[in-house]
N, C-alpha and C. Protein backbone atom coordinates (compact mmCIF):
# COMPACT_ATOMS: atom_id res chain seq x y z
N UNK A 1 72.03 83.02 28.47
CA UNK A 1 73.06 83.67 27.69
C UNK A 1 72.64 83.71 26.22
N UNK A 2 73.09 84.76 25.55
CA UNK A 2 72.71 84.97 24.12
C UNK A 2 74.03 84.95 22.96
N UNK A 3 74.30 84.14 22.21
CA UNK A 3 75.17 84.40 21.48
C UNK A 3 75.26 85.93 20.43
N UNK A 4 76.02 86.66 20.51
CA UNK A 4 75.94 87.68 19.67
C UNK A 4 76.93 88.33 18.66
N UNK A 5 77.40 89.06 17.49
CA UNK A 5 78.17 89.01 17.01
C UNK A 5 78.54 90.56 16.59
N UNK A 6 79.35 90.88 16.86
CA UNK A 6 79.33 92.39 16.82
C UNK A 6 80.24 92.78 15.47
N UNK A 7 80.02 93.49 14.22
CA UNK A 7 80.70 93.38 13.53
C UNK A 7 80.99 95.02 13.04
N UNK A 8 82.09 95.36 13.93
CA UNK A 8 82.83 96.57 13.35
C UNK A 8 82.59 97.26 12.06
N UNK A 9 82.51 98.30 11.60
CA UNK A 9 82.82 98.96 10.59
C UNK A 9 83.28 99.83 10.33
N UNK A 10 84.66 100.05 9.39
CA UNK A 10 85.86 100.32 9.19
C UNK A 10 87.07 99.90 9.93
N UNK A 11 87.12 98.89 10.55
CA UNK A 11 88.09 98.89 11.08
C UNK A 11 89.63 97.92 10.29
N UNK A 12 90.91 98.37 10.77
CA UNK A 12 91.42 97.99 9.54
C UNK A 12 91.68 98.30 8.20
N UNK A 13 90.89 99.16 8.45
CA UNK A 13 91.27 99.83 6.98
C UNK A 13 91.15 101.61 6.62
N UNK A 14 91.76 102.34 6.10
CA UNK A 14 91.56 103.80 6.03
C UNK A 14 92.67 104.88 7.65
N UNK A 15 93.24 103.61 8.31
CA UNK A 15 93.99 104.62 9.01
C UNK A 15 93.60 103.89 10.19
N UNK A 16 92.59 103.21 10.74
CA UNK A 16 91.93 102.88 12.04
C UNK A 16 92.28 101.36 12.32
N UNK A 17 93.29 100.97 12.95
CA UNK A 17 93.65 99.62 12.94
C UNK A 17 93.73 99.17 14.79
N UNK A 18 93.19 98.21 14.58
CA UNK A 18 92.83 97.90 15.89
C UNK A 18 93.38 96.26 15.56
N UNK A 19 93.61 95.75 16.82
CA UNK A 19 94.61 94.46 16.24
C UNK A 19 93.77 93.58 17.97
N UNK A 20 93.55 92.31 17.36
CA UNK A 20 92.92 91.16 17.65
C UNK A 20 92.67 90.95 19.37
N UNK A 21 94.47 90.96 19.64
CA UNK A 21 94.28 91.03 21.23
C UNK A 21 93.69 92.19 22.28
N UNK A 22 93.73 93.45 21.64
CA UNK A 22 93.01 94.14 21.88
C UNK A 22 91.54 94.60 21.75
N UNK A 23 90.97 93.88 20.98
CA UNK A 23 89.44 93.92 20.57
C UNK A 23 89.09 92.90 21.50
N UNK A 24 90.01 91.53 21.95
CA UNK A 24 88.87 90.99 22.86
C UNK A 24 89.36 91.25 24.24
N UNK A 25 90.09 92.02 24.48
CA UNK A 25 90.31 92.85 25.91
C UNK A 25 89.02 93.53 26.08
N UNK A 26 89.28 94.49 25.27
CA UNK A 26 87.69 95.69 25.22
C UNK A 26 86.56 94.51 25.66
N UNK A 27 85.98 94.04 24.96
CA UNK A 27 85.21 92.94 24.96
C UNK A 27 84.84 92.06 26.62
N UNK A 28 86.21 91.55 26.52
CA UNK A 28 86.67 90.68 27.50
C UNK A 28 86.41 91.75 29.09
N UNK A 29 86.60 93.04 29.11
CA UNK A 29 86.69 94.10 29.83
C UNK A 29 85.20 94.78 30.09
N UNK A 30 84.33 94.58 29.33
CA UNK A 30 82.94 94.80 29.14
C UNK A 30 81.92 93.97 30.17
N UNK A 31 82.93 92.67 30.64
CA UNK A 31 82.19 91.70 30.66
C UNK A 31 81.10 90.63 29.97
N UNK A 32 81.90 90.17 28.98
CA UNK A 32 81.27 89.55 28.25
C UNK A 32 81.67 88.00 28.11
N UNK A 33 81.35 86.66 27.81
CA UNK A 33 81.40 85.42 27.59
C UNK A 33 82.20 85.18 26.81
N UNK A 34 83.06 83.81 26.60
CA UNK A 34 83.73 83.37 25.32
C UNK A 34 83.43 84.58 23.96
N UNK A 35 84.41 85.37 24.11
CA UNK A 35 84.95 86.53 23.07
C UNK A 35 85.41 85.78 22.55
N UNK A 36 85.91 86.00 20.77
CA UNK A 36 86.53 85.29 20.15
C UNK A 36 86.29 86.89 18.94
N UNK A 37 87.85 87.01 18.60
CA UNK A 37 87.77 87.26 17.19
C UNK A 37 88.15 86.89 16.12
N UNK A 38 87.44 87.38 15.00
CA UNK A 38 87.41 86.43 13.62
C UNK A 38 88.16 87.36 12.83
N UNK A 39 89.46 87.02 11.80
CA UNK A 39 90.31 87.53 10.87
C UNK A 39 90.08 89.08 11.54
N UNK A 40 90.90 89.52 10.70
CA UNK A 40 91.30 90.85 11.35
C UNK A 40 90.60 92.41 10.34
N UNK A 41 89.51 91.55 10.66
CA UNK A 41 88.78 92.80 9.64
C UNK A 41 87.21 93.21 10.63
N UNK A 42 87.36 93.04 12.16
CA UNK A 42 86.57 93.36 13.01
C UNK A 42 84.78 92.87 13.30
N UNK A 43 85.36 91.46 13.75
CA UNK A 43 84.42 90.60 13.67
C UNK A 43 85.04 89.98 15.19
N UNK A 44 83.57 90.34 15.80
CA UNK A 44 83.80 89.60 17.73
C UNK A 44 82.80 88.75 17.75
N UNK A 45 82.58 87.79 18.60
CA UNK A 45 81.61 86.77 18.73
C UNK A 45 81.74 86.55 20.25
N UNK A 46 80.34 86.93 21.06
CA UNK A 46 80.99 86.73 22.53
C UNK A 46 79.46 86.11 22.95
N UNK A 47 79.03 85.72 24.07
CA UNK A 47 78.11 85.50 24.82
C UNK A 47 77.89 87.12 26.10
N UNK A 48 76.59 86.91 25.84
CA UNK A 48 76.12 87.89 27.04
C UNK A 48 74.74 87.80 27.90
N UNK A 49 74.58 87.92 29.13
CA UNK A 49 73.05 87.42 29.76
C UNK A 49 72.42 88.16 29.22
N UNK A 50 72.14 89.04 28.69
CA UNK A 50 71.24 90.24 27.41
C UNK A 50 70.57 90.73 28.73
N UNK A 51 70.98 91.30 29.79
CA UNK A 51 70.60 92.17 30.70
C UNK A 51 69.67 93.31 30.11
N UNK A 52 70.25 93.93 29.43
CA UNK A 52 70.01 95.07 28.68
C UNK A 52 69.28 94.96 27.35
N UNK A 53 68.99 96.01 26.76
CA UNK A 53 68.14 96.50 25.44
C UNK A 53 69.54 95.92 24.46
N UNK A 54 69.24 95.80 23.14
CA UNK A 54 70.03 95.32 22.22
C UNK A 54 70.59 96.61 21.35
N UNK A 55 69.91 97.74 21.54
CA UNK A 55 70.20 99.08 21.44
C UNK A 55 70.89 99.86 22.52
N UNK A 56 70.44 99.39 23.51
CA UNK A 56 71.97 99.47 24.81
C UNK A 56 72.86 98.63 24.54
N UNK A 57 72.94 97.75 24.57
CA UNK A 57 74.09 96.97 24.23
C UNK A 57 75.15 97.17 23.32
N UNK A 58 74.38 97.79 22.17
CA UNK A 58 74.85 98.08 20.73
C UNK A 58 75.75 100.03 20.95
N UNK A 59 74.94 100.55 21.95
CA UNK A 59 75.44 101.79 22.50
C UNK A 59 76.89 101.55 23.35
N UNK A 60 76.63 100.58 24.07
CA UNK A 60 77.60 100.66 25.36
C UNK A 60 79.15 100.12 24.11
N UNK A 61 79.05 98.99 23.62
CA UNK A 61 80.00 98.50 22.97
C UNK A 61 80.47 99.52 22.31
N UNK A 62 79.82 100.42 21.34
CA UNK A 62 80.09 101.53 20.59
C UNK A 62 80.98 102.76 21.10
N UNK A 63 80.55 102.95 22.37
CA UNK A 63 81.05 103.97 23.37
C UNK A 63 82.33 103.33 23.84
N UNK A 64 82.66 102.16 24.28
CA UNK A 64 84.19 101.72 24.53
C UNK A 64 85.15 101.52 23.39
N UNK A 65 84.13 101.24 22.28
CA UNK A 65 85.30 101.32 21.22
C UNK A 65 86.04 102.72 21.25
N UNK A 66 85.34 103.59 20.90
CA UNK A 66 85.49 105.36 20.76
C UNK A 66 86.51 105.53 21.72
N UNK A 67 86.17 105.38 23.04
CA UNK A 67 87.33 105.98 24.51
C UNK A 67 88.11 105.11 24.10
N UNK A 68 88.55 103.63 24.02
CA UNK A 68 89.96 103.04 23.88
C UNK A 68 90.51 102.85 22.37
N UNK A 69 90.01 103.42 21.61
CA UNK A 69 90.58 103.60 20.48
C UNK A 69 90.41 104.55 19.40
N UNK A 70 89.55 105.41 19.98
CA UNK A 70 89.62 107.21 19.47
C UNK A 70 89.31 107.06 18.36
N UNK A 71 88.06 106.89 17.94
CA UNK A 71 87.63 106.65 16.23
C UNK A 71 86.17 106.79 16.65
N UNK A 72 85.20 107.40 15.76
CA UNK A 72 84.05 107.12 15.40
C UNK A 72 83.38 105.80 14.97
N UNK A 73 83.14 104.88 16.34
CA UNK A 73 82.99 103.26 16.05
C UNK A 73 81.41 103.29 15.90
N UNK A 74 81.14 102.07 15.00
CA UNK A 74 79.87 101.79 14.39
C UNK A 74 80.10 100.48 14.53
N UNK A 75 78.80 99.84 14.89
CA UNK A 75 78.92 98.47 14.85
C UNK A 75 77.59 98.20 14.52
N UNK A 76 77.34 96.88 14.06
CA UNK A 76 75.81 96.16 13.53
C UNK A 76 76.04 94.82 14.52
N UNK A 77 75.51 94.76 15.48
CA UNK A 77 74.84 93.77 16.27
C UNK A 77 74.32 92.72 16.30
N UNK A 78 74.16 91.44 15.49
CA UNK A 78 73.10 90.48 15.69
C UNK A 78 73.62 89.01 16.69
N UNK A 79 72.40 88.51 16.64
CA UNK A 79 72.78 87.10 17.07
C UNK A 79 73.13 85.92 16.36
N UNK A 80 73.60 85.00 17.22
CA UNK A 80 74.01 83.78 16.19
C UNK A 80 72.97 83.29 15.24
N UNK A 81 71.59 83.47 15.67
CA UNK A 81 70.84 83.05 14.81
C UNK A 81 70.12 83.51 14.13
N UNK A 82 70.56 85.25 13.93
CA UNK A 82 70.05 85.99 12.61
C UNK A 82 71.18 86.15 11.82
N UNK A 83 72.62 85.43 12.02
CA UNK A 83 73.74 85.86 11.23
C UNK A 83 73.50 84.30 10.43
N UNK A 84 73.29 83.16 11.01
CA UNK A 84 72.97 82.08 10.46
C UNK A 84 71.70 82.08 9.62
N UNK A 85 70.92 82.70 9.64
CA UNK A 85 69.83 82.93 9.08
C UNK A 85 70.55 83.61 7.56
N UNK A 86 71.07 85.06 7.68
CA UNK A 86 71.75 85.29 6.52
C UNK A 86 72.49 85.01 5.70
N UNK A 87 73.31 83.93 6.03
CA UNK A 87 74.45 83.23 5.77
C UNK A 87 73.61 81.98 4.68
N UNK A 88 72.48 81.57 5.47
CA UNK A 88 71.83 80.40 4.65
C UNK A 88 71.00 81.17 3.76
N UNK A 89 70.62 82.01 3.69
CA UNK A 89 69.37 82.76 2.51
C UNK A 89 70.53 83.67 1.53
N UNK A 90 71.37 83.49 1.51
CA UNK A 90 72.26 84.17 0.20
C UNK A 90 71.84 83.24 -1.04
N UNK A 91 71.09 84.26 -2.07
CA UNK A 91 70.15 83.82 -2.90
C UNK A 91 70.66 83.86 -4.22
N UNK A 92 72.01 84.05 -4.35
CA UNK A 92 72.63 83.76 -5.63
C UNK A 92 74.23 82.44 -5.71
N UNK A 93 74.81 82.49 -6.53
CA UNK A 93 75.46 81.34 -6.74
C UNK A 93 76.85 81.32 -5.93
N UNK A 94 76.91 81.42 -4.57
CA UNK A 94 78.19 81.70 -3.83
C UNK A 94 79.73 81.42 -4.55
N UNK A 95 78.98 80.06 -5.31
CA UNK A 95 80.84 79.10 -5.31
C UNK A 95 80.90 79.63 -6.98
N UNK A 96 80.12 80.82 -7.52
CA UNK A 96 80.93 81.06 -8.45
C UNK A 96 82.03 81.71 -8.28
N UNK A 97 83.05 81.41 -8.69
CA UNK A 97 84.64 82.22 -8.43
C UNK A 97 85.05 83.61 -9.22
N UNK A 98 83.67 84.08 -10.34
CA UNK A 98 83.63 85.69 -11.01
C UNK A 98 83.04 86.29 -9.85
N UNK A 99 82.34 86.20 -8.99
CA UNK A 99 81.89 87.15 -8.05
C UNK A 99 82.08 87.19 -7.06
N UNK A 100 81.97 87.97 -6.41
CA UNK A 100 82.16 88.53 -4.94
C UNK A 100 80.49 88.07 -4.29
N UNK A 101 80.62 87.31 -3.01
CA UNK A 101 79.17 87.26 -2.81
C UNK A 101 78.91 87.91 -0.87
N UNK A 102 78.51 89.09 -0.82
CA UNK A 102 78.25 89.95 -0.27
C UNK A 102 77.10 90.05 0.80
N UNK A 103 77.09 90.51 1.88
CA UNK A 103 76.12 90.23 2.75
C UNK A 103 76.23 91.97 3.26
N UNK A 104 75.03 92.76 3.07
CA UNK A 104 75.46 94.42 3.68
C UNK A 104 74.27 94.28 4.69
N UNK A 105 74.80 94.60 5.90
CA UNK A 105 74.01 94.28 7.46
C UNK A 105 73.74 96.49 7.30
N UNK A 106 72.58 96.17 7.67
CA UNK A 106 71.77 97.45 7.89
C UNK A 106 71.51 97.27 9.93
N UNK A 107 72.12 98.71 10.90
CA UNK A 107 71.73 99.00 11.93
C UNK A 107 69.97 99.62 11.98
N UNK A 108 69.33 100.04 10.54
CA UNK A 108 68.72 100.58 11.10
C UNK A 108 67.01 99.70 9.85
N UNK A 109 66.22 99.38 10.51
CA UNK A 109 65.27 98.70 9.59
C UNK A 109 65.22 99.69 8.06
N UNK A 110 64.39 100.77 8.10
CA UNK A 110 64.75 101.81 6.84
C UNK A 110 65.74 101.64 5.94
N UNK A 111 66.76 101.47 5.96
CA UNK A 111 67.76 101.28 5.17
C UNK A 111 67.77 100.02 3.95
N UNK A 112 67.65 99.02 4.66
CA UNK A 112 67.19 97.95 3.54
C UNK A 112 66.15 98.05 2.80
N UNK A 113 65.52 98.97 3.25
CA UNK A 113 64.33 99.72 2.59
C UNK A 113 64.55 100.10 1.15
N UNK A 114 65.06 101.10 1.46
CA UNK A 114 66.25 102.30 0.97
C UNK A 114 67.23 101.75 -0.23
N UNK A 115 67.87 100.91 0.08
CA UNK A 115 69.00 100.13 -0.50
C UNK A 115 67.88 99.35 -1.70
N UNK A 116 67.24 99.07 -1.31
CA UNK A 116 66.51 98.55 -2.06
C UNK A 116 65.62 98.69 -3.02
N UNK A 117 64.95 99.78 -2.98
CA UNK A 117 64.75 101.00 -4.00
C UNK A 117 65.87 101.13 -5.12
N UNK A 118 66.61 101.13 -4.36
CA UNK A 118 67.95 101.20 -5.88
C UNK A 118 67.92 99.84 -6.54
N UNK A 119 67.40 99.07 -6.19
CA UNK A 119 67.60 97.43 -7.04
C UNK A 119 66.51 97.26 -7.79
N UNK A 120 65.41 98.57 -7.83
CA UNK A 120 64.48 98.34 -8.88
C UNK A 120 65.15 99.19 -10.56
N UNK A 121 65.59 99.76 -10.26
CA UNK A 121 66.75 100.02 -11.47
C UNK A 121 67.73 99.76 -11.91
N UNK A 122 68.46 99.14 -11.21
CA UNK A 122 69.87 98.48 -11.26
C UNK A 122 69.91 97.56 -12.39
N UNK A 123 70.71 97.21 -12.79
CA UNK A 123 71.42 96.12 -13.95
C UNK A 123 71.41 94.72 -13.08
N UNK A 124 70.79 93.94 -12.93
CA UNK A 124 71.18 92.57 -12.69
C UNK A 124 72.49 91.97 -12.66
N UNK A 125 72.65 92.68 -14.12
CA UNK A 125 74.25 91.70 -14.48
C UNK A 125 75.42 92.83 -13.57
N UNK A 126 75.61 93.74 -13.51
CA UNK A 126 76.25 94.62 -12.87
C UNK A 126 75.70 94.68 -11.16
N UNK A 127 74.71 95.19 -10.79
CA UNK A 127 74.79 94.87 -9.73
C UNK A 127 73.70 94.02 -9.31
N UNK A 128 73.84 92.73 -8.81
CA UNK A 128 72.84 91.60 -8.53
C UNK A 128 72.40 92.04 -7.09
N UNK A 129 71.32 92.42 -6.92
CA UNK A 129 70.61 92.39 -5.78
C UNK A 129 69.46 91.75 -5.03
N UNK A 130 69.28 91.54 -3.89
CA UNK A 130 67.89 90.84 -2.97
C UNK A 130 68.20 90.89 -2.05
N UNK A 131 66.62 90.87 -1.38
CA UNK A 131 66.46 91.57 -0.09
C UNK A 131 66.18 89.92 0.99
N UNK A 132 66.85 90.03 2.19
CA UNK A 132 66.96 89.31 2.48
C UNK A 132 66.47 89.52 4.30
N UNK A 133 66.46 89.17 5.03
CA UNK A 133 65.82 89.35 6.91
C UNK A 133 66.95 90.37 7.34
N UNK A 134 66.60 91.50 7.06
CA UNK A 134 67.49 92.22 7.47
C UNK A 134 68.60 93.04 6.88
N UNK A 135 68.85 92.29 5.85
CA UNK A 135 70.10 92.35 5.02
C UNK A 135 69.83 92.83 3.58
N UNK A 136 70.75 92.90 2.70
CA UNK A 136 70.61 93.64 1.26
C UNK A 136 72.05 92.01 0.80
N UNK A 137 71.26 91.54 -0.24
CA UNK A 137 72.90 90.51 -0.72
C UNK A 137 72.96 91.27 -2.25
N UNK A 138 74.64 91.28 -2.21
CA UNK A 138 74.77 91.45 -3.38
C UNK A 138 75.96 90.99 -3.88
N UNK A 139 76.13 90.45 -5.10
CA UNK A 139 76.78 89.40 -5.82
C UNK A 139 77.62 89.89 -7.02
N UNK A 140 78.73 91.11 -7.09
CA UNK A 140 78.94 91.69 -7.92
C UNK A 140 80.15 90.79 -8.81
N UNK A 141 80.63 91.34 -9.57
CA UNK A 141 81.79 91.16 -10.71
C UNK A 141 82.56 91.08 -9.68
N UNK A 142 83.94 90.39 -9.74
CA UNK A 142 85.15 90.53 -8.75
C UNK A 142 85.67 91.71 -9.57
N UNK A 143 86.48 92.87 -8.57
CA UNK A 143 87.14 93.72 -9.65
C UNK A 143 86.39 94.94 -9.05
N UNK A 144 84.83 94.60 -9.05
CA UNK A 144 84.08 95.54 -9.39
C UNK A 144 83.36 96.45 -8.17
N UNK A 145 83.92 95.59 -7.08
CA UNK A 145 82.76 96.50 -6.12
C UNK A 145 83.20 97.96 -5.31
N UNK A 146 84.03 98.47 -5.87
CA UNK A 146 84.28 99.67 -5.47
C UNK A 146 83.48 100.78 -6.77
N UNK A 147 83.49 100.12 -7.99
CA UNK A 147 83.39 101.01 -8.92
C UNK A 147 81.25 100.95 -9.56
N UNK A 148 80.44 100.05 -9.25
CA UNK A 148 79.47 99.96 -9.62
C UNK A 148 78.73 100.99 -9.35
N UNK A 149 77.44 100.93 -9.48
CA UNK A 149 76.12 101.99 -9.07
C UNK A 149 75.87 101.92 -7.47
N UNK A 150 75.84 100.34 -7.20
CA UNK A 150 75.41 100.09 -5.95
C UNK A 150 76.51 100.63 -5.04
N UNK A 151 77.63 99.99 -5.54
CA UNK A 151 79.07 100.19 -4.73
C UNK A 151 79.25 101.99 -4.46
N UNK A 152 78.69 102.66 -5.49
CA UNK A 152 79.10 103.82 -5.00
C UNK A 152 77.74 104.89 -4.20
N UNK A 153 76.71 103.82 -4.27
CA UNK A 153 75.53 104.25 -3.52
C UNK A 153 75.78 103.94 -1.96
N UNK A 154 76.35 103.07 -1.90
CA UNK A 154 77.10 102.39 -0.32
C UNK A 154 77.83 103.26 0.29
N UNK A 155 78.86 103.64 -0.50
CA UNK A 155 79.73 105.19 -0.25
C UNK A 155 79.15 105.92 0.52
N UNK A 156 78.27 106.17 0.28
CA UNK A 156 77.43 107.50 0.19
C UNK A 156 77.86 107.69 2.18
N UNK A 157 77.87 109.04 2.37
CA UNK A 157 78.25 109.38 3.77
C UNK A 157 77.14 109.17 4.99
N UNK A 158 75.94 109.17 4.40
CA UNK A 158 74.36 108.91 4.91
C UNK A 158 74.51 107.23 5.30
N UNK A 159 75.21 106.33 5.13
CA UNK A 159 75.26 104.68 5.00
C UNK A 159 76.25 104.67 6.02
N UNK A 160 77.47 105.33 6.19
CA UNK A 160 78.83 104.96 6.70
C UNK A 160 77.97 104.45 8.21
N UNK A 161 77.56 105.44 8.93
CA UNK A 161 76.66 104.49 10.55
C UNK A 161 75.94 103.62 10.88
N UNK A 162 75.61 103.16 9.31
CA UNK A 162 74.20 102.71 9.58
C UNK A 162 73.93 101.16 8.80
N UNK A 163 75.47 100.81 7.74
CA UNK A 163 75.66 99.61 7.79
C UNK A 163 77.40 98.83 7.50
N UNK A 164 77.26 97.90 7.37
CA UNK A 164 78.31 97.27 6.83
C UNK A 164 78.25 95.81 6.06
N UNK A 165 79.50 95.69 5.31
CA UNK A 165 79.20 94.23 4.70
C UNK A 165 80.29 93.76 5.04
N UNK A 166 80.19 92.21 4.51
CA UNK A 166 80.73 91.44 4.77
C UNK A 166 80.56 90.39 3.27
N UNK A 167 81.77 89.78 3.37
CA UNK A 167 82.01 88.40 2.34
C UNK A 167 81.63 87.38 2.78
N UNK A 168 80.69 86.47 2.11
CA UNK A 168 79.46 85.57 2.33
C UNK A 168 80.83 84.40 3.51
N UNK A 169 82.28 84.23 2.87
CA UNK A 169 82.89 83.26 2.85
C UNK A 169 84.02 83.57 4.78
N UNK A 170 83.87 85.22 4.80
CA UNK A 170 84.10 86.04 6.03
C UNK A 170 82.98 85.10 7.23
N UNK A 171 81.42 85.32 6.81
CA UNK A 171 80.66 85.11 7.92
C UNK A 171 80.77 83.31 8.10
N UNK A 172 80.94 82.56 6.74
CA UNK A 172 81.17 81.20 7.47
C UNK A 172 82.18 81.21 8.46
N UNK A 173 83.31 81.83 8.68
CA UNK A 173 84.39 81.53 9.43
C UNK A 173 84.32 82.22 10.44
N UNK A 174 83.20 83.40 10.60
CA UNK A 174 83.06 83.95 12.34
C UNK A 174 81.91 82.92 12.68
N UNK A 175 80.90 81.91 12.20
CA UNK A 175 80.24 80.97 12.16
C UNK A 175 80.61 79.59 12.63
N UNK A 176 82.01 79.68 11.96
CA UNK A 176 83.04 78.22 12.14
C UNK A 176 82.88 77.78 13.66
């Protein structure tokens, strides 16, 4: 069995609300191991014999979201021990209480690529960036992460499939 963690994007927010007991039905309905979801911002944690490709896997889940809840679902995939991996390499000062400390999960290798290119111009102090196994961390102003360079490079409609983030303090507690 493989621990794995499937982490929604958009859900909860913008019109698309999907609520707890129903995410680990889907789940639970998939056939999958100790489901568990974390706060209500679309975070599952289940076990699976990894029968399949992790790009099947990542398809099939994707495709039941869509039929039982009629939305364009995106999800980023990993295991317990590449989400623990990210969680411990956040490379700036978590427990400061001015920032937001950020973890943006990329579906597709290129992208952190990509994302990252923009952090050779960026402002440090405005948007703090590093590249991390997979991941992009970034450590902004509280206040601020809708309105920055990075924040509105994230926007961008080319990103919406292909990643999502999360709050450094979110993944300890789907971790917990």
């Amino acid at each position: 069995m493989t621990d794995f963690i499937a982490l929604l994007r958009g859900v909860n927010v913008g019109g698309i609300t999907i609520r707890s007991p129903e995410l680990r039905e889907l789940f639970d309905g998939l056939g999958f191991d100790d489901v568990r979801t974390v706060l209500a911002s679309g975070n599952v944690t289940f076990a699976s014999a990894k029968r399949e490709s992790d790009a099947a896997l990542k398809g099939r889940i994707e495709r039941a979201l869509r039929d039982r809840f009629g939305y364009d679902a995106w999800i980023i995939l990993v295991t317990r021990e590449e989400l623990e991996r990210a969680v411990e390499g956040f490379p700036f000062d978590a427990d400061d209480a001015s920032r937001q400390p950020w973890v943006i999960f990329a579906s597709e290798a290129g992208v952190v690529d990509e994302l990252m290119r923009f952090a050779d111009g960026a402002d440090p102090d405005v948007d703090p960036l590093a590249r991390g196994e997979g991941v992009v961390y970034w450590n902004p102003v509280k206040g601020t992460t809708v309105g920055t360079p990075f924040a509105k490079l994230l926007a961008k409609p080319r990103y919406k499939p292909v990643t999502t983030n999360r709050n450094l303090r979110t993944l300890r507690r789907v971790l917990g």
